[in-house]
N, C-alpha and C. Protein backbone atom coordinates (compact mmCIF):
# COMPACT_ATOMS: atom_id res chain seq x y z
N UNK A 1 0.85 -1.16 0.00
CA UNK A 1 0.00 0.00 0.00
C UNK A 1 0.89 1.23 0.00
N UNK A 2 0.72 2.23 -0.69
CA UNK A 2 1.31 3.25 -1.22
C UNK A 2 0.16 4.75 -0.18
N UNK A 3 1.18 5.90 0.32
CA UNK A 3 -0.04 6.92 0.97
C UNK A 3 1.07 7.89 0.23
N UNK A 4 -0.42 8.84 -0.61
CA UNK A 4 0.38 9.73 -1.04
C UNK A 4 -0.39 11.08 -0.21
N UNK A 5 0.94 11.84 0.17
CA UNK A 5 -0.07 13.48 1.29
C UNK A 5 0.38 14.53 0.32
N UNK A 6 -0.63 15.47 0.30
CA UNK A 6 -0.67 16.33 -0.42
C UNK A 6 -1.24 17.39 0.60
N UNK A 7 -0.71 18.53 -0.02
CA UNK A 7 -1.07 20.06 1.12
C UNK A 7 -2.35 20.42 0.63
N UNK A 8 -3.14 21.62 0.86
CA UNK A 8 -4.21 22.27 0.69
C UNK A 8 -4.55 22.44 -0.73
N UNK A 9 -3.49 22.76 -1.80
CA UNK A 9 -3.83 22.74 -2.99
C UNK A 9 -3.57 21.87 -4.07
N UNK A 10 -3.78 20.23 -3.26
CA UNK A 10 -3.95 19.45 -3.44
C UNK A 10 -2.39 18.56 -4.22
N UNK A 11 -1.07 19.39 -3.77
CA UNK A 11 0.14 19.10 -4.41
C UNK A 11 0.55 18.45 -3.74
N UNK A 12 1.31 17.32 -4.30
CA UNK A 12 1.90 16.15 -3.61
C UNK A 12 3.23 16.62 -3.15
N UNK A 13 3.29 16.40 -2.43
CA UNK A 13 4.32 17.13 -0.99
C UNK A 13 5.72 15.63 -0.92
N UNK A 14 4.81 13.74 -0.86
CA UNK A 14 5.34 13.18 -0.41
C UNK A 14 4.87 12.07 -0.51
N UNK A 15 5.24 10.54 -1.33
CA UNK A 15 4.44 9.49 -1.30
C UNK A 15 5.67 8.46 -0.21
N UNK A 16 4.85 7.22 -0.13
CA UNK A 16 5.53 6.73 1.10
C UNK A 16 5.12 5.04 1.15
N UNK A 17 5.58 4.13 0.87
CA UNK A 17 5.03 2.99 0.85
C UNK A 17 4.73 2.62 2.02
N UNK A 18 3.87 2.25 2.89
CA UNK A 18 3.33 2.46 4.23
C UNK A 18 2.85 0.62 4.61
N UNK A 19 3.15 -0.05 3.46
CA UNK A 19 2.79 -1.80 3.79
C UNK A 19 2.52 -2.32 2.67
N UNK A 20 3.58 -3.58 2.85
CA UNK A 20 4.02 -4.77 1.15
C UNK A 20 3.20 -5.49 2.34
N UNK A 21 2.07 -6.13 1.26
CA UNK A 21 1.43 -7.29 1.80
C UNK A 21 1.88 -8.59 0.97
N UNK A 22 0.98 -9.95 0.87
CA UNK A 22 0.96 -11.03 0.32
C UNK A 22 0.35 -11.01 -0.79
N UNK A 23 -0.34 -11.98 -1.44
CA UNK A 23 -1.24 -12.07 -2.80
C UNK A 23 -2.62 -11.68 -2.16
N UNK A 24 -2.85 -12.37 -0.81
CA UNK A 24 -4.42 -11.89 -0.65
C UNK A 24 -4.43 -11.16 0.79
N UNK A 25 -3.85 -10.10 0.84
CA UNK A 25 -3.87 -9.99 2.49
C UNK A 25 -2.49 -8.67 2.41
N UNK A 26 -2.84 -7.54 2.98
CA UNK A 26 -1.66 -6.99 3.37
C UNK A 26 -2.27 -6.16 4.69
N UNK A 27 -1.56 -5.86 5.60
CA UNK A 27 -1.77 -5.39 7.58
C UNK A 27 -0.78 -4.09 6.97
N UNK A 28 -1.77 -3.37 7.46
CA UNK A 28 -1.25 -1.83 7.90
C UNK A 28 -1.93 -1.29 9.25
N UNK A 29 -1.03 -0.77 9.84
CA UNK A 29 -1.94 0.08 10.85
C UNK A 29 -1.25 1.59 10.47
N UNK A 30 -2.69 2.56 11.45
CA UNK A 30 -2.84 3.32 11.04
C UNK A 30 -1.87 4.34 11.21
N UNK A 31 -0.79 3.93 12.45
CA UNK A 31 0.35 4.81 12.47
C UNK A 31 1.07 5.02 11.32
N UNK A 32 1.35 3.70 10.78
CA UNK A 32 1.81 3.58 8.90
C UNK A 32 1.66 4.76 8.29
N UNK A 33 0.35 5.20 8.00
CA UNK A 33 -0.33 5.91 7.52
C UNK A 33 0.18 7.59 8.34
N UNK A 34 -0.49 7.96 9.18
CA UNK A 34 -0.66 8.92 9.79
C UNK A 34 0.63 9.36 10.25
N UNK A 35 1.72 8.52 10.40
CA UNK A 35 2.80 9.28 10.92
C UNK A 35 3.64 9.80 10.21
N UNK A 36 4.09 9.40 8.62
CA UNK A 36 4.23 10.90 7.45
C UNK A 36 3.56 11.68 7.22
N UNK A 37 2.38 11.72 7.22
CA UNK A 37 1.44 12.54 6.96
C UNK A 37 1.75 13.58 8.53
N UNK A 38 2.33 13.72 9.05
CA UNK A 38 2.25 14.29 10.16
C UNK A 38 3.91 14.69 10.05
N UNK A 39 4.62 14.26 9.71
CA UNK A 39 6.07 14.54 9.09
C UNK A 39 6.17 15.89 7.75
N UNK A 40 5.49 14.98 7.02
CA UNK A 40 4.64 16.19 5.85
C UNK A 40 3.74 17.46 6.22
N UNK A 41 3.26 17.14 7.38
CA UNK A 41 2.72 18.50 7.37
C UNK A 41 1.67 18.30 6.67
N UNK A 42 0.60 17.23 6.23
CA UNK A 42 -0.12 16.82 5.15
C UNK A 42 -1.53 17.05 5.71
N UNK A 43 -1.83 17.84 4.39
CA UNK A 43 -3.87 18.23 4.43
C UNK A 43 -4.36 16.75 3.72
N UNK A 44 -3.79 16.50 2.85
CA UNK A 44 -4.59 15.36 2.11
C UNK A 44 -4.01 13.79 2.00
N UNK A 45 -4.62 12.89 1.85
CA UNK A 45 -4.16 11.40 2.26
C UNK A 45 -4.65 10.99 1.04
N UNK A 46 -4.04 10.13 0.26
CA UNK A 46 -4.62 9.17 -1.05
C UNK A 46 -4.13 7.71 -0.65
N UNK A 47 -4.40 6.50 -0.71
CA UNK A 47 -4.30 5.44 -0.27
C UNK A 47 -4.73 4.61 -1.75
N UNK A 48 -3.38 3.99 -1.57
CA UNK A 48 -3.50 3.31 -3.52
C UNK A 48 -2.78 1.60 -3.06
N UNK A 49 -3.62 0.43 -3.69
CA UNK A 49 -3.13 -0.92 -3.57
C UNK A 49 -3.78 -1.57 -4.37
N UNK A 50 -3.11 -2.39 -4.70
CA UNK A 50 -3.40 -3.19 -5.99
C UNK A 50 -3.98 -4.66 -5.31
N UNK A 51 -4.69 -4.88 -5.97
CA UNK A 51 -5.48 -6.30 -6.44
C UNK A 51 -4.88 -7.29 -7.59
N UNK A 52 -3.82 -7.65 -7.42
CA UNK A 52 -3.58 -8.71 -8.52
C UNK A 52 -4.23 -9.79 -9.01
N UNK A 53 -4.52 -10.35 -8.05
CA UNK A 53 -5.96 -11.13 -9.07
C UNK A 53 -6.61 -10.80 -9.91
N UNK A 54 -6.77 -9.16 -10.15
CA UNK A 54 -7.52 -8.66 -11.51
C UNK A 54 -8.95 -8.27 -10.97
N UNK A 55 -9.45 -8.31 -9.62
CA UNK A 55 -10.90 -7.85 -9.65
C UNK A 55 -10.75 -6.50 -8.65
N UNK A 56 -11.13 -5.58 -9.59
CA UNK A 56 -11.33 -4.81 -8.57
C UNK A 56 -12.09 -3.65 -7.75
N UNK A 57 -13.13 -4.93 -7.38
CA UNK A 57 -13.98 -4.04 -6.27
C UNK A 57 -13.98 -4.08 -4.96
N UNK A 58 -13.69 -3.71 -4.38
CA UNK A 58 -13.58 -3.44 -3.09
C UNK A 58 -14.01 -4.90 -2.45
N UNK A 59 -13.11 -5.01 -1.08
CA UNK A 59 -13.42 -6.56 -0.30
C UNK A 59 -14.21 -5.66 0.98
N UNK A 60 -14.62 -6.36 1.70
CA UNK A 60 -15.62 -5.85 2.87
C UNK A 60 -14.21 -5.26 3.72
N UNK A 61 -13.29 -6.15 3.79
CA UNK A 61 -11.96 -5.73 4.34
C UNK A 61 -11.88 -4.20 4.10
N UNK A 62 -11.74 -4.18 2.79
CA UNK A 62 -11.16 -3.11 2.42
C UNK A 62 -12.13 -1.82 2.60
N UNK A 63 -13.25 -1.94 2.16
CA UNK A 63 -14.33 -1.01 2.97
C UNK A 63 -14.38 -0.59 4.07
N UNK A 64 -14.39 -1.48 4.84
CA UNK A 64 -14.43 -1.25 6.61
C UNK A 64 -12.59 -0.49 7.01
N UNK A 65 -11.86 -0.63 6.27
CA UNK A 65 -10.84 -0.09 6.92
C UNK A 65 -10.74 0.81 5.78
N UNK A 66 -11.19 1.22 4.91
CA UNK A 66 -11.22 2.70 4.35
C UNK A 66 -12.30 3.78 5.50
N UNK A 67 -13.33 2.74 5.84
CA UNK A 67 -13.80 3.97 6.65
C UNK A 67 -13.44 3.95 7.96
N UNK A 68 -12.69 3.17 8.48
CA UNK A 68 -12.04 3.63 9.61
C UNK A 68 -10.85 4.44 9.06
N UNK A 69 -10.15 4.70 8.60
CA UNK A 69 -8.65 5.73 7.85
C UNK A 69 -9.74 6.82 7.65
N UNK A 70 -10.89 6.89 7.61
CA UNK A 70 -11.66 8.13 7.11
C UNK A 70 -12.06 8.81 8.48
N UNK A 71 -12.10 7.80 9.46
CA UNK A 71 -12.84 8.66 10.40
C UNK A 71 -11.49 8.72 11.49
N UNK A 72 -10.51 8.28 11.75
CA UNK A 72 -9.24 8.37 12.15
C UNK A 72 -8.70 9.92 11.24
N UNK A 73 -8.72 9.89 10.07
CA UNK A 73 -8.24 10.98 9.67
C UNK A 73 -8.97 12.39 9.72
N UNK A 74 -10.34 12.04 9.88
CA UNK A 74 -11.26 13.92 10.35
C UNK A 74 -10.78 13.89 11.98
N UNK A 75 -10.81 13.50 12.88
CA UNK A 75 -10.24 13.13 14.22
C UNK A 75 -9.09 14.09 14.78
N UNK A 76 -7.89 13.43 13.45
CA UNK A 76 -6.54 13.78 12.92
C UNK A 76 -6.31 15.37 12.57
N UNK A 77 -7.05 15.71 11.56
CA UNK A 77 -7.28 17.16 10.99
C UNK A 77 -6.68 16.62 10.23
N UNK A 78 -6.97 15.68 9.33
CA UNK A 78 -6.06 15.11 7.75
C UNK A 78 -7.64 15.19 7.02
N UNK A 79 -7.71 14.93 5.54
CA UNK A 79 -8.52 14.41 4.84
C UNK A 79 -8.23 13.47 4.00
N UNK A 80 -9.01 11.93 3.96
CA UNK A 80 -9.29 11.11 2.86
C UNK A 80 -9.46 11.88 1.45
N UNK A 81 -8.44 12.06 0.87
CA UNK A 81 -9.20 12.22 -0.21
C UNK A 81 -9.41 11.23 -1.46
N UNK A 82 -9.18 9.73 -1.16
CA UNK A 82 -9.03 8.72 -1.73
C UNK A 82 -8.72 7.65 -1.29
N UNK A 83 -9.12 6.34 -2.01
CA UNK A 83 -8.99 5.33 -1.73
C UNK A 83 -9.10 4.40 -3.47
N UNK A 84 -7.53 4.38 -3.75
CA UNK A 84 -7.68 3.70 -4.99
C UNK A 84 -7.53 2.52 -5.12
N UNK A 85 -7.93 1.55 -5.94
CA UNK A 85 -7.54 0.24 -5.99
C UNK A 85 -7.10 -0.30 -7.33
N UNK A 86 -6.18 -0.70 -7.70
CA UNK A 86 -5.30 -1.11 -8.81
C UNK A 86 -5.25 -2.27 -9.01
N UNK A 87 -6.25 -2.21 -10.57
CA UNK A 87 -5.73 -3.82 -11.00
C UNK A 87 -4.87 -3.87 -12.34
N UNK A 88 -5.09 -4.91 -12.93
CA UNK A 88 -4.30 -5.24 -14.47
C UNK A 88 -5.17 -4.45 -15.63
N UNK A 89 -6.14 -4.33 -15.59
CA UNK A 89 -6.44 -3.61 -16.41
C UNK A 89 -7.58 -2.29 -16.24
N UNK A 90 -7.88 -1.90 -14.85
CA UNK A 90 -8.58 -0.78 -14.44
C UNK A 90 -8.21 -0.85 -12.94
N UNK A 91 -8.91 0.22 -12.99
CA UNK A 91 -8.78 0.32 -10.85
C UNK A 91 -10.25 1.03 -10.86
N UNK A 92 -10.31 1.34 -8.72
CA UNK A 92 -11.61 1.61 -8.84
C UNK A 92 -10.98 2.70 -7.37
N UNK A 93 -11.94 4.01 -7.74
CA UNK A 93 -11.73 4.69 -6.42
C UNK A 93 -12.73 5.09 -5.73
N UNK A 94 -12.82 4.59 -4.54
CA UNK A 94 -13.74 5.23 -3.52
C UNK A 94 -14.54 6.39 -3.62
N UNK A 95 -13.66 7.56 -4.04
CA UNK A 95 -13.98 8.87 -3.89
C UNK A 95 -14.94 9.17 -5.03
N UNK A 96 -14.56 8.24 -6.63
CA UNK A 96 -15.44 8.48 -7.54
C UNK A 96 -16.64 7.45 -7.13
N UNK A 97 -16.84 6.40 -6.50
CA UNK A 97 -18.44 5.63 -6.14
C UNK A 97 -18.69 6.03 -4.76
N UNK A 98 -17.98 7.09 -4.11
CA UNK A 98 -18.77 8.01 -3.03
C UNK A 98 -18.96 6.97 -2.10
N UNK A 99 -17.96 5.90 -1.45
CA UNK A 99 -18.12 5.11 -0.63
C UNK A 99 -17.02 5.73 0.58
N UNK A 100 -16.31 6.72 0.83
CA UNK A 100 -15.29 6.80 1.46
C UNK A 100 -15.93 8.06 1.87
């Protein structure tokens, strides 16, 4: 999983690989996340991981811990502004099906 922080006008300041998982499974916690973004000085959070298997819609996994990173980060004074998911031949983001 890749976190990219970006400042107020939405410029990427700093990306950060934040957790190499397995084929079906990768553990991040949220310090991962939140503690460059706090190094950076960061208004905005993008959260990008790939699906190699090729499907990619969201796992319940991955739902439930996008909206916990969402509500950890208003908490924070950060903003979600994404949640992408990368496959072989499309990806899918949160922010465009308004699930995050």
């Amino acid at each position: 999983m890749v976190a990219l922080y970006t400042n107020t006008m939405n410029q990427l300041l700093g990306e950060e690989v934040v957790a190499v998982g397995s084929v079906n499974v990768v553990n991040v916690k949220p310090r991962d996340i939140f503690g460059p973004a706090l190094r950076y000085n960061a208004y905005g959070i993008i959260l990008v991981h790939n699906h190699p298997e090729g499907k990619c819609e969201p796992s319940k996994e991955d739902i439930s811990f996008t909206q916990m990173i969402k509500n950890l980060s208003i908490q924070m004074g950060f903003e979600l502004l994404d949640h992408i998911i990368i496959c072989k031949k499309s990806y899918f983001s949160f922010a465009s099906h308004r699930i995050n």
